[in-house]
C-alpha atoms as a PDB file:
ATOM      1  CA  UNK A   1    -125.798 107.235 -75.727  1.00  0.00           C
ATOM      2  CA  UNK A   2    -128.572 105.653 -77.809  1.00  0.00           C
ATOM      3  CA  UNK A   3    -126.705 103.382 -80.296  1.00  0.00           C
ATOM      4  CA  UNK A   4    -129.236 102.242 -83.047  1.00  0.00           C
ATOM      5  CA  UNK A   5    -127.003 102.276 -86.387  1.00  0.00           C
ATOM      6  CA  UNK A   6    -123.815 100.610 -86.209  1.00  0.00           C
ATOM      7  CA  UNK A   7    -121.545 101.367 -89.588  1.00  0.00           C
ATOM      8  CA  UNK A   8    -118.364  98.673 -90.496  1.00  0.00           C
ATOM      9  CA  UNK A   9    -116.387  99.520 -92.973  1.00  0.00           C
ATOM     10  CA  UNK A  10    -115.009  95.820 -94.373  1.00  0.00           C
ATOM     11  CA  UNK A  11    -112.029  94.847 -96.790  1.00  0.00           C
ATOM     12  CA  UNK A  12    -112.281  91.229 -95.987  1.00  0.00           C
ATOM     13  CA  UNK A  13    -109.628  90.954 -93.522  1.00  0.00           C
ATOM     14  CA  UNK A  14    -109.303  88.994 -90.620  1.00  0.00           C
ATOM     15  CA  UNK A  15    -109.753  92.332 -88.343  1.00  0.00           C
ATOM     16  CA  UNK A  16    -112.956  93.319 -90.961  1.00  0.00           C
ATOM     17  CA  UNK A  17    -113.718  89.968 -89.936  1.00  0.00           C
ATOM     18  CA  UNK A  18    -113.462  90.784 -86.166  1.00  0.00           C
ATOM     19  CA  UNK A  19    -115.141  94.101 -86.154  1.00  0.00           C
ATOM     20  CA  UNK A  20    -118.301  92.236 -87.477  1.00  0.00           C
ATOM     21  CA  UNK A  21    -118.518  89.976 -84.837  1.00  0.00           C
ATOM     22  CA  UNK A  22    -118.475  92.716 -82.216  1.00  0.00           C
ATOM     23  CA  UNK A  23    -120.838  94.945 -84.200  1.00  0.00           C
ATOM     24  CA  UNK A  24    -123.026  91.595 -84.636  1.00  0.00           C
ATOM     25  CA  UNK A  25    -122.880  91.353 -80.879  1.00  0.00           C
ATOM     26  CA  UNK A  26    -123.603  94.969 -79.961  1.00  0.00           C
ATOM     27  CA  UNK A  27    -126.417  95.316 -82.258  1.00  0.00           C
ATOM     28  CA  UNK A  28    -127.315  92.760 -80.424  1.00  0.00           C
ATOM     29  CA  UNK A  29    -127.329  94.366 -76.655  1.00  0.00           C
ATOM     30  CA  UNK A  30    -128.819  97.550 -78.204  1.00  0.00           C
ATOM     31  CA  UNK A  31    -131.194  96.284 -80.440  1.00  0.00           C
ATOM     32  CA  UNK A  32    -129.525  98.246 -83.632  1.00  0.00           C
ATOM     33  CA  UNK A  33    -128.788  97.037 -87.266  1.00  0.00           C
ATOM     34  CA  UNK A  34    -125.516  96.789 -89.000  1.00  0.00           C
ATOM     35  CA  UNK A  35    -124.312  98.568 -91.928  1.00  0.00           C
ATOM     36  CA  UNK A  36    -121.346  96.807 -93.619  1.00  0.00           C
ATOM     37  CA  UNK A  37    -119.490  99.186 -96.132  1.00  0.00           C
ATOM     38  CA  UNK A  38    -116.842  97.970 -98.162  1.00  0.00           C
ATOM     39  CA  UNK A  39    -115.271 100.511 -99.951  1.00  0.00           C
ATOM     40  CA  UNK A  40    -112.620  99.518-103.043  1.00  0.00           C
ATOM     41  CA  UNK A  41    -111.085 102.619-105.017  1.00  0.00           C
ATOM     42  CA  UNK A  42    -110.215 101.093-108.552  1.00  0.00           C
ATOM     43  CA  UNK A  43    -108.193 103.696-111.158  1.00  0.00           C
ATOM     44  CA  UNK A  44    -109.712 102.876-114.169  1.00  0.00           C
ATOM     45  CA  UNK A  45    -107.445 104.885-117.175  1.00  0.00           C
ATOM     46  CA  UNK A  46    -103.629 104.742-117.336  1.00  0.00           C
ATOM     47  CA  UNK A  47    -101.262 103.824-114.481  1.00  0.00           C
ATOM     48  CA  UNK A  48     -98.384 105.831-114.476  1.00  0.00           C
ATOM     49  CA  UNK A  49     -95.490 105.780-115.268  1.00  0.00           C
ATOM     50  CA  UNK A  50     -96.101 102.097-117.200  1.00  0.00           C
ATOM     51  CA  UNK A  51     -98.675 103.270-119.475  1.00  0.00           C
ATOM     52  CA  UNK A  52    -100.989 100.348-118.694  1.00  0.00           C
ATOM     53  CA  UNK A  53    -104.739 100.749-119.242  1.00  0.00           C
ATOM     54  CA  UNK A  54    -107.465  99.391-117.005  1.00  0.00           C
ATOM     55  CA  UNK A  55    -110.350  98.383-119.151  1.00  0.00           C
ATOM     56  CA  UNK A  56    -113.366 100.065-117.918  1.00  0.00           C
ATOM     57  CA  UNK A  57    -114.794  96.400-117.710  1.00  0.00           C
ATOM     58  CA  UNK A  58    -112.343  95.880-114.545  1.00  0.00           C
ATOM     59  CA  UNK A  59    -114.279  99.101-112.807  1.00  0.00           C
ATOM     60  CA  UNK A  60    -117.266  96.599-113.504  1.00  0.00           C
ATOM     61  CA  UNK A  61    -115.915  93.337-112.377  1.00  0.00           C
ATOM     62  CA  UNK A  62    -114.195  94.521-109.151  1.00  0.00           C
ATOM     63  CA  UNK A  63    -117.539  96.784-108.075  1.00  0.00           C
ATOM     64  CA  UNK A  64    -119.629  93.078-109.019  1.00  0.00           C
ATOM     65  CA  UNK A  65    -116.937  90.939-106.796  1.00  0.00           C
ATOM     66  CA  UNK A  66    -117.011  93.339-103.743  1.00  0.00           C
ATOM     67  CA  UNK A  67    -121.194  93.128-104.038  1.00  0.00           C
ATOM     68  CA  UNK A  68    -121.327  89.851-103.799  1.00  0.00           C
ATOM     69  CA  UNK A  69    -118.665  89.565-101.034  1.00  0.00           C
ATOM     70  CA  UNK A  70    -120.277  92.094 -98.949  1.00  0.00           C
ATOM     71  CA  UNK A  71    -123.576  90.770 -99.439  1.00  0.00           C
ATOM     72  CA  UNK A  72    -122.197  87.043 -98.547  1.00  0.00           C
ATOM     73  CA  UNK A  73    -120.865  89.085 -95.037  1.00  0.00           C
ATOM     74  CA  UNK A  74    -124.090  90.373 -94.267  1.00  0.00           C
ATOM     75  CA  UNK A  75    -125.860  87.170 -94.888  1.00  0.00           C
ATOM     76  CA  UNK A  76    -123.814  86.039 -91.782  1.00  0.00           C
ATOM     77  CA  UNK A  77    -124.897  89.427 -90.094  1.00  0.00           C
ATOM     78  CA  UNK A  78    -128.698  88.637 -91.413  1.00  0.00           C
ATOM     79  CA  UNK A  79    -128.191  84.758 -89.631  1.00  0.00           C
ATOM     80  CA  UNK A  80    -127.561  86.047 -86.344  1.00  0.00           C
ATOM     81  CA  UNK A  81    -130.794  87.796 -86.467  1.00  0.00           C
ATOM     82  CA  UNK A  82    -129.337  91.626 -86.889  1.00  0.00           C
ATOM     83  CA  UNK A  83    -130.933  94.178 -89.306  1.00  0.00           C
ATOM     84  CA  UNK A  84    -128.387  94.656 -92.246  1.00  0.00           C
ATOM     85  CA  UNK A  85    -127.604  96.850 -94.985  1.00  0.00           C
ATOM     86  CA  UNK A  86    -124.691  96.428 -97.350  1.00  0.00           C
ATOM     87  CA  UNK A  87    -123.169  99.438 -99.394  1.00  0.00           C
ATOM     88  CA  UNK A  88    -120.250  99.365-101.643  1.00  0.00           C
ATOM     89  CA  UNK A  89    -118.857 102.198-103.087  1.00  0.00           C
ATOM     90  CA  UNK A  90    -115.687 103.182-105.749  1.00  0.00           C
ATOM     91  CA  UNK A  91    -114.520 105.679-103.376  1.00  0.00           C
ATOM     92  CA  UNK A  92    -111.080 105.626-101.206  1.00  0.00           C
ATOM     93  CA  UNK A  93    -112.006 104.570 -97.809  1.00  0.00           C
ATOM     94  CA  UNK A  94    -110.909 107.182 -95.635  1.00  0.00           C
ATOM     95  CA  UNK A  95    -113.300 109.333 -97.389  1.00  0.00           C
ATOM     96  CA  UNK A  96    -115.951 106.736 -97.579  1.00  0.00           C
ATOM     97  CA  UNK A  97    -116.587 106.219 -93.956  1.00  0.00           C
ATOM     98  CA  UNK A  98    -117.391 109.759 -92.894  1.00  0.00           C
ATOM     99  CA  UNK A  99    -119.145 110.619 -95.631  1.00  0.00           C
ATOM    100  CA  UNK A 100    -121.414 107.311 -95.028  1.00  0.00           C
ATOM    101  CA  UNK A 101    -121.968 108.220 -91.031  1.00  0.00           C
ATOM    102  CA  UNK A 102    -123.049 111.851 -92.353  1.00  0.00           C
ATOM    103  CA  UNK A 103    -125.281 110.709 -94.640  1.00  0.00           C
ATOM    104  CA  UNK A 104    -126.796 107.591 -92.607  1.00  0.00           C
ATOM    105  CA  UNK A 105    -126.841 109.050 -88.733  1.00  0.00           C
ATOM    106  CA  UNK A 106    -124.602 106.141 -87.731  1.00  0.00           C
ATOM    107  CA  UNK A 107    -123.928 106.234 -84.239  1.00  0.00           C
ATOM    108  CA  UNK A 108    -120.880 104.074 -84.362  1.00  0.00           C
ATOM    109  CA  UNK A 109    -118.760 102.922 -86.448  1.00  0.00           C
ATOM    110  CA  UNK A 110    -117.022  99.580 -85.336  1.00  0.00           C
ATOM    111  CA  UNK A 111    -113.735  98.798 -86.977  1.00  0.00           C
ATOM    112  CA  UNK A 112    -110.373  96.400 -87.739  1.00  0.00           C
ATOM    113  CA  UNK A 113    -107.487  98.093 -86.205  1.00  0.00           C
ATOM    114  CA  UNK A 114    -105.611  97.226 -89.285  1.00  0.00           C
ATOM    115  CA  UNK A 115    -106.844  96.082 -92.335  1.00  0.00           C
ATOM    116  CA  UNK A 116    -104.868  95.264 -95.813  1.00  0.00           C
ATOM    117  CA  UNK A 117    -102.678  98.030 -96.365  1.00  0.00           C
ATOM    118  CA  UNK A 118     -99.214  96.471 -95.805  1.00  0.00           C
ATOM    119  CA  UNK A 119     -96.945  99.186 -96.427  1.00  0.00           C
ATOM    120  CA  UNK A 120     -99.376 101.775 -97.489  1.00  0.00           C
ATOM    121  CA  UNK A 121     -99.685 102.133 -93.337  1.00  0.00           C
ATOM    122  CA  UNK A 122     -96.479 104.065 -93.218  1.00  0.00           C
ATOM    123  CA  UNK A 123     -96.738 106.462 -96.479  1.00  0.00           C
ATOM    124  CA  UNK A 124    -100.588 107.242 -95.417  1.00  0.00           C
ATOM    125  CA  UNK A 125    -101.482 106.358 -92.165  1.00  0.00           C
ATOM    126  CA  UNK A 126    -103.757 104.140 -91.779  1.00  0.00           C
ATOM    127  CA  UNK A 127    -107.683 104.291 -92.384  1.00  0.00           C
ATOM    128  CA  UNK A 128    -108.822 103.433 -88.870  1.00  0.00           C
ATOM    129  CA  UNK A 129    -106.591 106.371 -87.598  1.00  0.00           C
ATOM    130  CA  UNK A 130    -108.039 108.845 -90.387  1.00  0.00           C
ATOM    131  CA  UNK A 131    -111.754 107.890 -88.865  1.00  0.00           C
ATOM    132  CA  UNK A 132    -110.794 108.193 -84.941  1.00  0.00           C
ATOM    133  CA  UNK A 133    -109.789 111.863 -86.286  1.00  0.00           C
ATOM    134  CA  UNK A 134    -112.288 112.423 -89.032  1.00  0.00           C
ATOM    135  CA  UNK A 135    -116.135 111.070 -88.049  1.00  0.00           C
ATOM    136  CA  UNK A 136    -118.580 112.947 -86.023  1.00  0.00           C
ATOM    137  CA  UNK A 137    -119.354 109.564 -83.567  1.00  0.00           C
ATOM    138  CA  UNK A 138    -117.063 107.329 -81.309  1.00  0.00           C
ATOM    139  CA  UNK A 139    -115.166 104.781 -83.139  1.00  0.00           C
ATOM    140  CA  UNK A 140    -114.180 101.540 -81.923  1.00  0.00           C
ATOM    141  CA  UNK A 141    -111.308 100.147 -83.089  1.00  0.00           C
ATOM    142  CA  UNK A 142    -110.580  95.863 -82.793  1.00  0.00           C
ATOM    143  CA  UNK A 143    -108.302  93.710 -83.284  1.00  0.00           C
ATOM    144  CA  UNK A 144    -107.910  90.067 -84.922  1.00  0.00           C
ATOM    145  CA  UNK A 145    -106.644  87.305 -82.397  1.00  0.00           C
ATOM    146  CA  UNK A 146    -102.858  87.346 -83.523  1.00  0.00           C
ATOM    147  CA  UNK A 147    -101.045  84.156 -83.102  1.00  0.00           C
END
């Protein structure tokens, strides 16, 4: 297996933070660059049943905070002397990841085992377990060193 793109979807967490470290290392070994994807679906429009409204200016603000966070992670990525690109997208992540290996011939996608879902884990099932199932190339799930 030739791995030359290496895809990690980030949300900041201690096992996003994990995942990059590996990827960093096995870009590394292989000689391929990193993408880091950090994907952050915002409802802008009423929440229901409270009747609150989002501004659309809070689409804006959150899509300008995860930029700059994901470009601060791949500066990291950059410093260890790996090829990066950073992509952020709107979209709900278990739909973001395969649709970014499709579209980007990633070859694997390294990835935190759990991420910040908290309870969302049991109604959904988590996003790791949606990409073992969902993307066309071997996934490689890690975990953060838990005290």
């Amino acid at each position: 297996m030739r791995i030359q793109k290496i895809l990690v979807p980030i949300d900041f967490s201690d096992h996003s933070e994990k995942a990059v470290e590996c990827a960093i290392d096995l870009a590394g070994r292989y000689e391929a660059e990193v993408h880091l994807l950090n994907a952050y679906p915002v409802y802008v429009g009423a929440v229901s049943p409270y009747g609150i409204v989002l501004p659309e200016s809070f689409d804006k603000e959150c899509r300008e905070a995860a930029l700059e966070k994901t470009r601060s992670w791949g500066e990291k990525v950059s410093t260890a002397g790996v090829k990066v690109e950073t992509y952020v997208t709107a979209s709900a992540p278990a739909d973001a990841i395969p649709r970014y290996v499709e579209e980007h011939g990633i070859d694997l996608v390294v990835m935190g085992s759990r991420g910040l879902t908290g309870i969302k884990h049991l109604l959904l099932g988590s996003v790791a377990e949606r990409t073992l199932r969902v993307c066309p190339c071997p996934v490689l799930t890690v975990k953060a060193d838990e005290s």
